[in-house]
C-alpha atoms as a PDB file:
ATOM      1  CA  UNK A   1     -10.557  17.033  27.062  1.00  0.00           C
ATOM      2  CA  UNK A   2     -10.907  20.495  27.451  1.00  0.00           C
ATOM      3  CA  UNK A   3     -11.190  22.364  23.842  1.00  0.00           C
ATOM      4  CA  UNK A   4      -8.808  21.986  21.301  1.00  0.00           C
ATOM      5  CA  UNK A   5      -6.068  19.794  22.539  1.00  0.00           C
ATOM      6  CA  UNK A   6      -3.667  21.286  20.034  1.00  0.00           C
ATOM      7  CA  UNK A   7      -1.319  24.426  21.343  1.00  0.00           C
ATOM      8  CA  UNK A   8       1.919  25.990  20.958  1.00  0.00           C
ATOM      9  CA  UNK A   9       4.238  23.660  19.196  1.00  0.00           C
ATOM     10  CA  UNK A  10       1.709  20.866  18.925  1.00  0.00           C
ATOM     11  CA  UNK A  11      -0.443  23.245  16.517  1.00  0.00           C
ATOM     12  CA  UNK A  12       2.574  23.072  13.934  1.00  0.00           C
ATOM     13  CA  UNK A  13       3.763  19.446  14.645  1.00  0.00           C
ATOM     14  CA  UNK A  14       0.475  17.912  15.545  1.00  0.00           C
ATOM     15  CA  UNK A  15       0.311  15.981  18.800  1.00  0.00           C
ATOM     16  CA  UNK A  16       1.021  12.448  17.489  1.00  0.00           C
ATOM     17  CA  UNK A  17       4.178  13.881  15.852  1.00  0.00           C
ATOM     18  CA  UNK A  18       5.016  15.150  19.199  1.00  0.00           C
ATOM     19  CA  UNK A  19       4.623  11.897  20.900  1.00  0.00           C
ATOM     20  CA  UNK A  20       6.343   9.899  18.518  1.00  0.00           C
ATOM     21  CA  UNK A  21       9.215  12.436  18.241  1.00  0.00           C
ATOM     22  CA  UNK A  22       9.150  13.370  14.820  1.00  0.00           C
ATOM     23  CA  UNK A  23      11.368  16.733  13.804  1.00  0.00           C
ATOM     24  CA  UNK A  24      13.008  15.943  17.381  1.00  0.00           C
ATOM     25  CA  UNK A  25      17.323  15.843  17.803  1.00  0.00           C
ATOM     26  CA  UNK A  26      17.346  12.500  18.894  1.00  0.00           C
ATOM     27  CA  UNK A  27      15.593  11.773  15.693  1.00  0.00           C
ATOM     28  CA  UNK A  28      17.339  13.891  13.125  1.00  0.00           C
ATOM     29  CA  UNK A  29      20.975  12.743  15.170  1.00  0.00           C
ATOM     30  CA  UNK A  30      19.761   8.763  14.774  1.00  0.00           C
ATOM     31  CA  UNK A  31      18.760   9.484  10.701  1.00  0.00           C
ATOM     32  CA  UNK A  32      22.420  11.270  10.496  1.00  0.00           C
ATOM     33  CA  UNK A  33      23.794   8.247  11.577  1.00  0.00           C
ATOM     34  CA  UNK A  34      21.326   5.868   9.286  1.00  0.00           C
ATOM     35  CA  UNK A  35      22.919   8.305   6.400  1.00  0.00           C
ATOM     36  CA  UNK A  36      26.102   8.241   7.233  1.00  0.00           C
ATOM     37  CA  UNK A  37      26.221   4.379   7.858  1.00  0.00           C
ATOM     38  CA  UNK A  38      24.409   4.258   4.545  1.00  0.00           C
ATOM     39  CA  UNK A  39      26.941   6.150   2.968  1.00  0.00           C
ATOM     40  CA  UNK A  40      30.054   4.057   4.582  1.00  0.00           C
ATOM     41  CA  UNK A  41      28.773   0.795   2.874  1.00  0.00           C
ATOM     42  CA  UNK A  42      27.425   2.231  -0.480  1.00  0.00           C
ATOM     43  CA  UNK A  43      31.348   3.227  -0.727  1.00  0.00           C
ATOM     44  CA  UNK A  44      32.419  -0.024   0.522  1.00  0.00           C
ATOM     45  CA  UNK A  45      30.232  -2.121  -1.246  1.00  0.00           C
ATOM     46  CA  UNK A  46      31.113  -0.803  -4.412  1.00  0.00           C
ATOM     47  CA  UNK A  47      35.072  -0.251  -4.279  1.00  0.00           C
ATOM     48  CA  UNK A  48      34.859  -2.072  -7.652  1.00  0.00           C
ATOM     49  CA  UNK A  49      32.531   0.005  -9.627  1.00  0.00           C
ATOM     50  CA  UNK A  50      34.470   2.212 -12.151  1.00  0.00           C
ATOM     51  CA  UNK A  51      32.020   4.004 -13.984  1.00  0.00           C
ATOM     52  CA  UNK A  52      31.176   7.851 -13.661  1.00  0.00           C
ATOM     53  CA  UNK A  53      27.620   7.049 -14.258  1.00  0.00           C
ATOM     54  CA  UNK A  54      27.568   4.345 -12.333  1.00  0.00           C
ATOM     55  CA  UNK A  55      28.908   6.491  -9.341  1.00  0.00           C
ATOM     56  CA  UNK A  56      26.325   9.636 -10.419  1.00  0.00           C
ATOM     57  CA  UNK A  57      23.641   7.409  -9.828  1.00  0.00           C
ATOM     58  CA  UNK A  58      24.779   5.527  -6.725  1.00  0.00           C
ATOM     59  CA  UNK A  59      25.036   9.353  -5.252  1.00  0.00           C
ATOM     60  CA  UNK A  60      21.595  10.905  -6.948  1.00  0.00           C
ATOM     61  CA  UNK A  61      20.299   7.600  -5.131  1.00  0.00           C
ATOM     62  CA  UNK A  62      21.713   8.564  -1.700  1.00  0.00           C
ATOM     63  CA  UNK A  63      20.078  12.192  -2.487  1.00  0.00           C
ATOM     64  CA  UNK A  64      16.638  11.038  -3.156  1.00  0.00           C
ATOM     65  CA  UNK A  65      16.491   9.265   0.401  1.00  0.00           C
ATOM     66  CA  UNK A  66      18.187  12.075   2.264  1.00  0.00           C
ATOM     67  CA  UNK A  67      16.059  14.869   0.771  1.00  0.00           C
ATOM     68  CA  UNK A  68      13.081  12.050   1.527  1.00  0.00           C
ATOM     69  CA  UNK A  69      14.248  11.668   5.066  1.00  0.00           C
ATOM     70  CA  UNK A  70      14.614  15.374   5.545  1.00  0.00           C
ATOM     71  CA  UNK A  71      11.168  15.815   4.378  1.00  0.00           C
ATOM     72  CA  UNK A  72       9.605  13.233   6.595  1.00  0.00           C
ATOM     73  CA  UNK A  73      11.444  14.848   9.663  1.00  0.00           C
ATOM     74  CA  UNK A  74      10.900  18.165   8.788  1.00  0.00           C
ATOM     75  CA  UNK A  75       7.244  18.814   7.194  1.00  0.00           C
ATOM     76  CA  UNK A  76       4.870  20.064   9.998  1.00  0.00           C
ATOM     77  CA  UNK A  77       1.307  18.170  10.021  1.00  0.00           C
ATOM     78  CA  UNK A  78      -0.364  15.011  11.302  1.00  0.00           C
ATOM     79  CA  UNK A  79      -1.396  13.525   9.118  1.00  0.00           C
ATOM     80  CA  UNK A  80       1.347  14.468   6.774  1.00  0.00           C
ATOM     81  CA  UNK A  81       0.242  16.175   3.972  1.00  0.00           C
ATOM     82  CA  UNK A  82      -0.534  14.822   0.548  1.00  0.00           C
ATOM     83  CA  UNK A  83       1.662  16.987  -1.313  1.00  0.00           C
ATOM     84  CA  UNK A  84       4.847  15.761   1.025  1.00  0.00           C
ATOM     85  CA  UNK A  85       3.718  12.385   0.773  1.00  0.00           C
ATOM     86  CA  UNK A  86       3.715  12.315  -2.547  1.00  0.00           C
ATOM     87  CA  UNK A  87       7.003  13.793  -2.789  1.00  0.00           C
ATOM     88  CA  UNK A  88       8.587  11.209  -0.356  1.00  0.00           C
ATOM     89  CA  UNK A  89       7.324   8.210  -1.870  1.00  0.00           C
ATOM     90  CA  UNK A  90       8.751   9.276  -5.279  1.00  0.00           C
ATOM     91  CA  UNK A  91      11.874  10.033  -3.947  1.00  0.00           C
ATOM     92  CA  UNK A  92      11.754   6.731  -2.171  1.00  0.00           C
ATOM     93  CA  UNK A  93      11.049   5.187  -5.139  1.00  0.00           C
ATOM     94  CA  UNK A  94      13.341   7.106  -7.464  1.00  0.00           C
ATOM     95  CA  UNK A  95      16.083   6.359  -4.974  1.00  0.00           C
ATOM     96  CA  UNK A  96      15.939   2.710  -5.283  1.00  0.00           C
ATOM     97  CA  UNK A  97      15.289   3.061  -9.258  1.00  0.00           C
ATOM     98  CA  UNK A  98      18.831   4.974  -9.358  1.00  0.00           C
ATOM     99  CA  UNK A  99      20.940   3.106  -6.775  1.00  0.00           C
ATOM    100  CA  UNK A 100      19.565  -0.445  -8.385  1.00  0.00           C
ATOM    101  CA  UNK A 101      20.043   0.712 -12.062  1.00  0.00           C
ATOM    102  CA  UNK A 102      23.691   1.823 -11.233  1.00  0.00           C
ATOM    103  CA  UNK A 103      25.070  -1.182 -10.338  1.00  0.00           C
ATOM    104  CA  UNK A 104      27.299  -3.447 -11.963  1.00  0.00           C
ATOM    105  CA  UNK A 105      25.584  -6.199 -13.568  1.00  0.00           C
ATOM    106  CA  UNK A 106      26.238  -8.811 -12.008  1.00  0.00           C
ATOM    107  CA  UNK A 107      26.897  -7.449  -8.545  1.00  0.00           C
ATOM    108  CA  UNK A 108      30.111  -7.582  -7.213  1.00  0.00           C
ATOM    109  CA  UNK A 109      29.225  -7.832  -3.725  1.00  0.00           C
ATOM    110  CA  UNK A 110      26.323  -8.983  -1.485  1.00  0.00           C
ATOM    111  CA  UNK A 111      26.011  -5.615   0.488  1.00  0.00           C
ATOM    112  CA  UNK A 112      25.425  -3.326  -3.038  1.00  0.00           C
ATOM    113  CA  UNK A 113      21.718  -3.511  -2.802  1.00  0.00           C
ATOM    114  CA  UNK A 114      20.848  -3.214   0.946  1.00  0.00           C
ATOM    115  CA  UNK A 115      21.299   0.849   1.529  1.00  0.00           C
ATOM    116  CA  UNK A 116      19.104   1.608  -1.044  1.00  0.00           C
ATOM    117  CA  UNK A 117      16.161  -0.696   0.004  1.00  0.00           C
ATOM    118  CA  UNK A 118      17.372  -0.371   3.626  1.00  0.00           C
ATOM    119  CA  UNK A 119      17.017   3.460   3.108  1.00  0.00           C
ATOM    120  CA  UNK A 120      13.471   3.171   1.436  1.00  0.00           C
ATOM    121  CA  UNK A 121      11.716   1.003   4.311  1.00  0.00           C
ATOM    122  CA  UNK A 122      12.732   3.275   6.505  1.00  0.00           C
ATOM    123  CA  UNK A 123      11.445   6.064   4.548  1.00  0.00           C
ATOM    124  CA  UNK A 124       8.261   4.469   4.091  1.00  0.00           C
ATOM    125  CA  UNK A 125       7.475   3.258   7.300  1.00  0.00           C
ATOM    126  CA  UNK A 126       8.113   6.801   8.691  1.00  0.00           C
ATOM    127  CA  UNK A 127       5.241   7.879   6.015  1.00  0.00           C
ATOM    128  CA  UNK A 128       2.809   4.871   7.396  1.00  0.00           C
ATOM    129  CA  UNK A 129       3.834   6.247  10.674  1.00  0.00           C
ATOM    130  CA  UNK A 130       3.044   9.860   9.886  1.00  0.00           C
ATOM    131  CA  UNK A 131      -0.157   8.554   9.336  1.00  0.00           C
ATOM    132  CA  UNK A 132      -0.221   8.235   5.370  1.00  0.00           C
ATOM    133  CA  UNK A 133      -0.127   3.653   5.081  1.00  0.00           C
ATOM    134  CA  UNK A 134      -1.796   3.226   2.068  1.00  0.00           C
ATOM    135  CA  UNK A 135       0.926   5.757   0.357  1.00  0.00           C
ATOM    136  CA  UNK A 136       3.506   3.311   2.123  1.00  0.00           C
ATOM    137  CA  UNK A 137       2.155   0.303   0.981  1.00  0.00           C
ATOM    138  CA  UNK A 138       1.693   1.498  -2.548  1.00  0.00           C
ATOM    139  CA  UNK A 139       5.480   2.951  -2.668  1.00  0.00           C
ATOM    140  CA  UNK A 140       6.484  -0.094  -1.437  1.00  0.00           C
ATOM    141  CA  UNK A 141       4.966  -2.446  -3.598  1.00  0.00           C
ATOM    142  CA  UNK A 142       5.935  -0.384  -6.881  1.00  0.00           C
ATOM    143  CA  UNK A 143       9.697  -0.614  -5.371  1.00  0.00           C
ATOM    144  CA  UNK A 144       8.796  -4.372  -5.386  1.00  0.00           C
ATOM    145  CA  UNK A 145       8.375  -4.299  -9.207  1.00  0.00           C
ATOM    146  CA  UNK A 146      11.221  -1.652 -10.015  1.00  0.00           C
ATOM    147  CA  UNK A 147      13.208  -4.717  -8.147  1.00  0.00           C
ATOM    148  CA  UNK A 148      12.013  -7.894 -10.034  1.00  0.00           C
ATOM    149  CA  UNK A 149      12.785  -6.021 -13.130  1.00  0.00           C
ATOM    150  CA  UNK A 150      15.883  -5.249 -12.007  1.00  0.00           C
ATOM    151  CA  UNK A 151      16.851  -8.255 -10.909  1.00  0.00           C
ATOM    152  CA  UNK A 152      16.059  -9.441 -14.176  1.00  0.00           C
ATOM    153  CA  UNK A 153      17.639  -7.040 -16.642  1.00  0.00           C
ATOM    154  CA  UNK A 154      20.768  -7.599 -13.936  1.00  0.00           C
ATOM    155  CA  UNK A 155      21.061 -11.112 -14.842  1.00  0.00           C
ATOM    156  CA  UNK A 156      19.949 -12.223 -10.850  1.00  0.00           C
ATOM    157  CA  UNK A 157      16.759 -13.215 -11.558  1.00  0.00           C
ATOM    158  CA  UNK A 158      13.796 -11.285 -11.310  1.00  0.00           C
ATOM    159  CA  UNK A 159      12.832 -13.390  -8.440  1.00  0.00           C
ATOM    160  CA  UNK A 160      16.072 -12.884  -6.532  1.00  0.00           C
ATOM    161  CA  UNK A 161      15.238  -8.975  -7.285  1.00  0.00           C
ATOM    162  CA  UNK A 162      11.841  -9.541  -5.506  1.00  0.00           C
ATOM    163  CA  UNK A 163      13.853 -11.494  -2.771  1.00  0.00           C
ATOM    164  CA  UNK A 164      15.722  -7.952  -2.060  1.00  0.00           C
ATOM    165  CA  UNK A 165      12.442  -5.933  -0.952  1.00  0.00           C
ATOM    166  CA  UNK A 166      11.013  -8.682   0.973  1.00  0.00           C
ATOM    167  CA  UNK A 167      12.252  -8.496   4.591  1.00  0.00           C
ATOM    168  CA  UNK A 168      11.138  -4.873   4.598  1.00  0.00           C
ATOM    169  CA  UNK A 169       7.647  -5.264   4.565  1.00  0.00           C
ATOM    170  CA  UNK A 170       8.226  -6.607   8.363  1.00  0.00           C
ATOM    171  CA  UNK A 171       8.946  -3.611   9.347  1.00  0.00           C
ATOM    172  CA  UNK A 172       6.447  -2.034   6.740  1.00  0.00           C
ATOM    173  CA  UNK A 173       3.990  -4.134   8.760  1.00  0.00           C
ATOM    174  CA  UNK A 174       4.965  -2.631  12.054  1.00  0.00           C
ATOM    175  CA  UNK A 175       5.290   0.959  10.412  1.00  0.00           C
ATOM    176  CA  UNK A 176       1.248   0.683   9.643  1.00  0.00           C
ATOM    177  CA  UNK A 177       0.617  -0.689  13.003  1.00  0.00           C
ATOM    178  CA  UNK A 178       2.058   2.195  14.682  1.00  0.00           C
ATOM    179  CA  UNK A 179      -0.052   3.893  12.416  1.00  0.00           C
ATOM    180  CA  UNK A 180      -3.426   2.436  12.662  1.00  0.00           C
ATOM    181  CA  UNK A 181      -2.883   1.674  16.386  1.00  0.00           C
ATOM    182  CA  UNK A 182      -0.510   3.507  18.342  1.00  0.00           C
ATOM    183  CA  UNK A 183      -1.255   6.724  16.664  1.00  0.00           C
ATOM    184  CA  UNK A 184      -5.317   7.199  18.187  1.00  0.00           C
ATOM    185  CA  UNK A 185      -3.602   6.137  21.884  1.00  0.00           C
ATOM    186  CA  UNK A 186      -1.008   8.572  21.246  1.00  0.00           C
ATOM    187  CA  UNK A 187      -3.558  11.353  20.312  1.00  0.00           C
ATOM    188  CA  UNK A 188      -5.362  10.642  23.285  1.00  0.00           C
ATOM    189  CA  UNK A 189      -2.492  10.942  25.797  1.00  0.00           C
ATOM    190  CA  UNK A 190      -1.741  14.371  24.399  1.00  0.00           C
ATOM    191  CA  UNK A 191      -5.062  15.664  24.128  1.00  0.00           C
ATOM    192  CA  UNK A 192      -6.245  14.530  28.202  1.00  0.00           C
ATOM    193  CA  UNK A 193      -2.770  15.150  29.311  1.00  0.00           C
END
């Protein structure tokens, strides 16, 4: 290595942001398309729901994760700052208190919850991946809770509330792997390259 591996773009980025393509097009096209996909079902899903409130805070819900996502793809640093992680993992969270809180209860179809906590595991995992897991994990489990409460206060159950956040934390898991593993490699590609 030959002094500070860091220049040009990589000194506002950070090299493992570089390498993993964060703030790149083919990122920010692929989250356009999570959004608008996101978007397509919450509409579908929900053909049924009637309520102005209901529908303000199905749409302050999709607003949380897109200012989230635009955060996550757009704040310069590795690791990503505290402040911005922070922010991110309340929006995640706020975004799944929202969306889950303004639906019918009971639901009226099986696809009502699955954009919001869709939309928060990936949030999350791109905060493990930007090098903040414990933030991740910890926004993650309190989504967990928001959930069994939910679940129980929307006559499901609490348990089938839990039962909702539980297949993302596979891909939590591999979030904090990239994280804890890929992250020094890709560090030390940039830095001898």
């Amino acid at each position: 290595m030959i002094g500070n591996c860091e220049r040009g773009r990589d000194v506002e980025r950070g090299a493992v942001d570089n390498a993993f393509g964060i703030g790149s097009f083919p990122l920010w096209l692929a989250m356009g398309i999570f959004g608008c996909g996101y978007l397509v079902v919450t509409v579908y899903a929900n053909n049924d729901v009637t309520g102005v409130w209901q529908w303000i805070g199905i749409i302050a819900g999709l607003v949380f994760f897109a200012a989230g996502g635009f955060l996550i793809l757009d704040v310069p640093g590795d690791p990503l700052p505290v402040a911005a992680t922070v922010v991110i993992s309340v929006l995640a969270v706020a975004g799944v208190t929202a969306s889950l809180f303004s639906l019918p209860f009971p639901l009226t179809h099986v696809m009502q919850t699955g954009p919001p906590i869709g939309a928060s595991v990936i949030v999350l995992a791109f905060v493990a991946v930007r090098g903040r897991p414990s933030a991740a994990w910890t926004a993650s489990i309190v989504i967990s809770v928001i959930a069994t409460v939910w679940g129980h206060v929307a006559t499901q159950g609490a348990m089938w509330g839990l039962a909702v956040t539980l297949p993302g934390y596979a891909i939590m898991i591999m979030g904090s792997l990239f994280s804890l593993m890929l992250r020094p490699m890709a560090r030390g590609v940039i830095c001898t390259a």
